[in-house]
Protein backbone atom coordinates (compact mmCIF):
# COMPACT_ATOMS: atom_id res chain seq x y z
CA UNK A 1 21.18 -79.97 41.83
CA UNK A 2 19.60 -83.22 41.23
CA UNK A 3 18.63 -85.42 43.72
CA UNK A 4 17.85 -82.35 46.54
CA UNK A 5 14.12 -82.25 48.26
CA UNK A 6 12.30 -79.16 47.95
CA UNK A 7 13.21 -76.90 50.88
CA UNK A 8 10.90 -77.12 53.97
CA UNK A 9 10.10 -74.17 56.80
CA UNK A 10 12.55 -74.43 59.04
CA UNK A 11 15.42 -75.94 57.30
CA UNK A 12 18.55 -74.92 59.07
CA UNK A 13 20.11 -72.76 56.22
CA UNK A 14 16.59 -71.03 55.99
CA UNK A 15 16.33 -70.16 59.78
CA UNK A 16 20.38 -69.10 60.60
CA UNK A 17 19.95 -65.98 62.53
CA UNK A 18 22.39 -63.96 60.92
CA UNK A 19 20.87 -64.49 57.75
CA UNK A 20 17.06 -63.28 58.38
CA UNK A 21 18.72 -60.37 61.13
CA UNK A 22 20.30 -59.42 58.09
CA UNK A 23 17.09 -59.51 56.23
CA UNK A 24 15.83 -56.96 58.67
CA UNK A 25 18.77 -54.97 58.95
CA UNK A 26 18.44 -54.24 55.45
CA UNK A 27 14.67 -53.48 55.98
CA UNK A 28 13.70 -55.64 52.94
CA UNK A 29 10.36 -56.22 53.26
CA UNK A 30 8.97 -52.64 52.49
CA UNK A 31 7.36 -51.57 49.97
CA UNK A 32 10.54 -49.26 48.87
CA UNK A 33 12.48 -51.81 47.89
CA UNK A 34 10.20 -52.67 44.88
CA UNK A 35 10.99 -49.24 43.70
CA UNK A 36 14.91 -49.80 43.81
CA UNK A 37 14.33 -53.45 42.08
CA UNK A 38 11.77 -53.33 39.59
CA UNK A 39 14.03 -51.81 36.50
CA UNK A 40 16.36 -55.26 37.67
CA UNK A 41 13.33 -57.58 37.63
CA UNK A 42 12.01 -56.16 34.41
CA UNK A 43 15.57 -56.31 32.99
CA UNK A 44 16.10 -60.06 33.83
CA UNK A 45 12.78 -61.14 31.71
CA UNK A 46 13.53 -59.02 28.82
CA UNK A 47 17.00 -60.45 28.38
CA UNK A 48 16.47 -63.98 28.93
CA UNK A 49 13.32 -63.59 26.84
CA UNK A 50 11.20 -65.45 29.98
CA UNK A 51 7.55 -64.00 30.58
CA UNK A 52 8.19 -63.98 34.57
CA UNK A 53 10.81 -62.46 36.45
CA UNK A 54 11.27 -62.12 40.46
CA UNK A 55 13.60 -60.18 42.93
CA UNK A 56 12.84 -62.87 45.87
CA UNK A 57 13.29 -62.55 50.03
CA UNK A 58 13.50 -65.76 50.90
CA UNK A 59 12.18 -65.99 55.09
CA UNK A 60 12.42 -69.14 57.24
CA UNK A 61 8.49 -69.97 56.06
CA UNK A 62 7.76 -68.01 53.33
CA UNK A 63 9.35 -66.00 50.76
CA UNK A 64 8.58 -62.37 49.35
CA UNK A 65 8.13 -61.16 46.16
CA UNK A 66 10.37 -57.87 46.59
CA UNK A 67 9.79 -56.83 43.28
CA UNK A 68 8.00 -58.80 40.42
CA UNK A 69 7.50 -58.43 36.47
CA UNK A 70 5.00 -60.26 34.61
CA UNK A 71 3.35 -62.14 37.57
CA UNK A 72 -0.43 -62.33 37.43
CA UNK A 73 -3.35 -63.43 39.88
CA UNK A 74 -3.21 -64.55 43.21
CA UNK A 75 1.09 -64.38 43.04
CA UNK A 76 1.36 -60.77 42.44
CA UNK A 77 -2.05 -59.49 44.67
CA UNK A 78 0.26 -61.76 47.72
CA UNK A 79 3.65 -61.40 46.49
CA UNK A 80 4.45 -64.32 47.99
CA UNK A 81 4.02 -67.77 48.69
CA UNK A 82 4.88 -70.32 51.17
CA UNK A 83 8.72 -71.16 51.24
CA UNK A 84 7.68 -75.00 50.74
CA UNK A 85 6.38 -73.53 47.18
CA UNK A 86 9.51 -71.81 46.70
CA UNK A 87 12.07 -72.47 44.23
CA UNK A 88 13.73 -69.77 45.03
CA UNK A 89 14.73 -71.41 49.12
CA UNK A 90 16.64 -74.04 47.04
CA UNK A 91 19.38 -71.48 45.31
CA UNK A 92 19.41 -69.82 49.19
CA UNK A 93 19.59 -72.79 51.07
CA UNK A 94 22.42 -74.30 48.74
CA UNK A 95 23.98 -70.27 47.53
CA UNK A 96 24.44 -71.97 44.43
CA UNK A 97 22.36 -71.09 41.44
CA UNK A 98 19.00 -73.64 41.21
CA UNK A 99 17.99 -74.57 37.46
CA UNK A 100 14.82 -76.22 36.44
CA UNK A 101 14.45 -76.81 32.44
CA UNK A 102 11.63 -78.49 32.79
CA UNK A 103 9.88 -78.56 35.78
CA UNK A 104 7.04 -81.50 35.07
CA UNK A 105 10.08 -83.80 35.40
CA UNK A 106 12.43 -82.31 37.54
CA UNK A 107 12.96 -84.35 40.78
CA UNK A 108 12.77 -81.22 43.19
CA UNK A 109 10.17 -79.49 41.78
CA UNK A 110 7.24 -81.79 40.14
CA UNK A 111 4.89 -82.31 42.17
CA UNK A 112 4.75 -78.40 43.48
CA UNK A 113 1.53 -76.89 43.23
CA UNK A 114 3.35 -73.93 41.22
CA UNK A 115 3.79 -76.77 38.95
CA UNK A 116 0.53 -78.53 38.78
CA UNK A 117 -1.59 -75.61 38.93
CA UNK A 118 -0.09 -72.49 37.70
CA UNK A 119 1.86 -73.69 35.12
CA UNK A 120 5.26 -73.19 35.48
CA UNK A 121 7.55 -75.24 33.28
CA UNK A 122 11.00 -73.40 33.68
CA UNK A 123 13.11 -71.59 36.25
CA UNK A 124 16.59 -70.56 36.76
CA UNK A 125 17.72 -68.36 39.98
CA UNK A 126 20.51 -66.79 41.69
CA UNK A 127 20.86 -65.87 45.41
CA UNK A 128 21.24 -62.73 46.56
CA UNK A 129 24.36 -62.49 48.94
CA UNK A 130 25.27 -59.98 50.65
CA UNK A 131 28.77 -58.46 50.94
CA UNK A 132 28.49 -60.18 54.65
CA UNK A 133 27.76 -63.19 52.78
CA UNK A 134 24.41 -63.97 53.92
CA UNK A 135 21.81 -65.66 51.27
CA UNK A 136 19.12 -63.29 51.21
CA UNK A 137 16.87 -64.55 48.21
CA UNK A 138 16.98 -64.79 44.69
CA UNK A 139 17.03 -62.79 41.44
CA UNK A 140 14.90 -65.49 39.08
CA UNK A 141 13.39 -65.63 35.68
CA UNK A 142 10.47 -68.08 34.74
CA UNK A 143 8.82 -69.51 32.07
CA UNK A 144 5.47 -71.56 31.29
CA UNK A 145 7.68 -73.73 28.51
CA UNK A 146 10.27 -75.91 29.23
CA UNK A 147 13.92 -74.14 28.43
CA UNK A 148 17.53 -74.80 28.27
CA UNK A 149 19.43 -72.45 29.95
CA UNK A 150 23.12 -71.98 28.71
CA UNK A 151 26.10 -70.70 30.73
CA UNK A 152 25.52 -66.91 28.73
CA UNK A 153 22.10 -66.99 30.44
CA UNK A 154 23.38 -67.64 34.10
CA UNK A 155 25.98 -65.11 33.50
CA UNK A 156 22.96 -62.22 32.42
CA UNK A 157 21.64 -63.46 35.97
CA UNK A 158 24.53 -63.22 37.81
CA UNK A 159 25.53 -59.75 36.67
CA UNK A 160 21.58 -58.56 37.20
CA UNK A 161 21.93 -60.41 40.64
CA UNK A 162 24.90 -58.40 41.77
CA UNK A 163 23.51 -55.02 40.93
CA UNK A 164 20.15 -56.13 43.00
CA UNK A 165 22.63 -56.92 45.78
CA UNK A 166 24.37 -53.18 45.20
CA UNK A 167 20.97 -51.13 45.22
CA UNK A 168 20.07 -53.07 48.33
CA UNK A 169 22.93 -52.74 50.46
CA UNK A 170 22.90 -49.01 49.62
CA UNK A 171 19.89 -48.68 51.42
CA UNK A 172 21.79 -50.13 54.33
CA UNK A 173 21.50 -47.55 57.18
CA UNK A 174 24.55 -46.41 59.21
CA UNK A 175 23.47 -47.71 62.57
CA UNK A 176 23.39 -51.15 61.05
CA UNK A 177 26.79 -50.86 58.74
């Protein structure tokens, strides 16, 4: 995905109704979900072998850090960050998978203060989509080294990313089903 600008607040794929009613539908932004996703998060880092790993919400201006492992300072006390920051908007906004090996040189990502100032060198993420195929945010790894990422490591992702997207939509209450 060369090429792409970062996403902004209120790109068009970012703010589609149907996409953030489904956000609330599925009552993502409490504090329970972290509890369903943390095993997944945790899981993610340990098998790619990355420090960082993220279960993301990704709003129309900012995203949400439903469940984190191995975040630190000012990211894990606000779980959250600005969706201009976020990498994570780009794999939502395009439901494709975003990669970033190395993120000092990567035309999409460089000059992002998560770059500059807290260090983050390497990133790969997968939306979340939900069985009515709305881009709800990521599952991501990250890394403060740059890193190849084969297609075995996508495929760990992708596997973690669809059991995140199971243990959500079980939650999923019948007035909204």
């Amino acid at each position: 995905m060369t090429g792409r600008t970062q996403v902004a607040a209120g790109d068009a794929a970012l703010a589609e109704a149907g996409r953030l009613q489904e956000i609330v539908d599925l009552d993502l932004l409490t504090p329970e979900v972290d509890a369903i996703l943390q095993q997944t998060a945790e899981e993610a880092a340990a098998r790619l072998g990355l420090p960082m790993s993220m279960v993301t919400v990704v709003l129309d201006e900012a995203q949400f850090f439903a469940a984190h492992h191995g975040l630190t300072g000012w990211m894990a006390e606000s779980r959250g960050t600005p969706v201009e920051w976020s990498f994570c908007a780009n794999a939502v906004a395009s439901r494709e998978p975003f990669v970033v090996e190395d993120a000092t040189t990567h035309p999409t990502v460089r000059d992002n203060p998560l770059v500059a100032n807290d260090g983050i060198r390497c990133y790969a993420g997968i939306p979340l989509v939900s069985t009515r195929g709305h881009a709800l945010g990521t599952l991501c790894v990250i890394g403060t080294e740059a890193r190849t990422f084969s297609d075995a490591d996508l495929d760990v992702l992708r596997g973690l990313a669809h059991r995140a997207v199971d243990r959500i939509e079980a939650r999923r209450t019948t007035e909204s089903a």
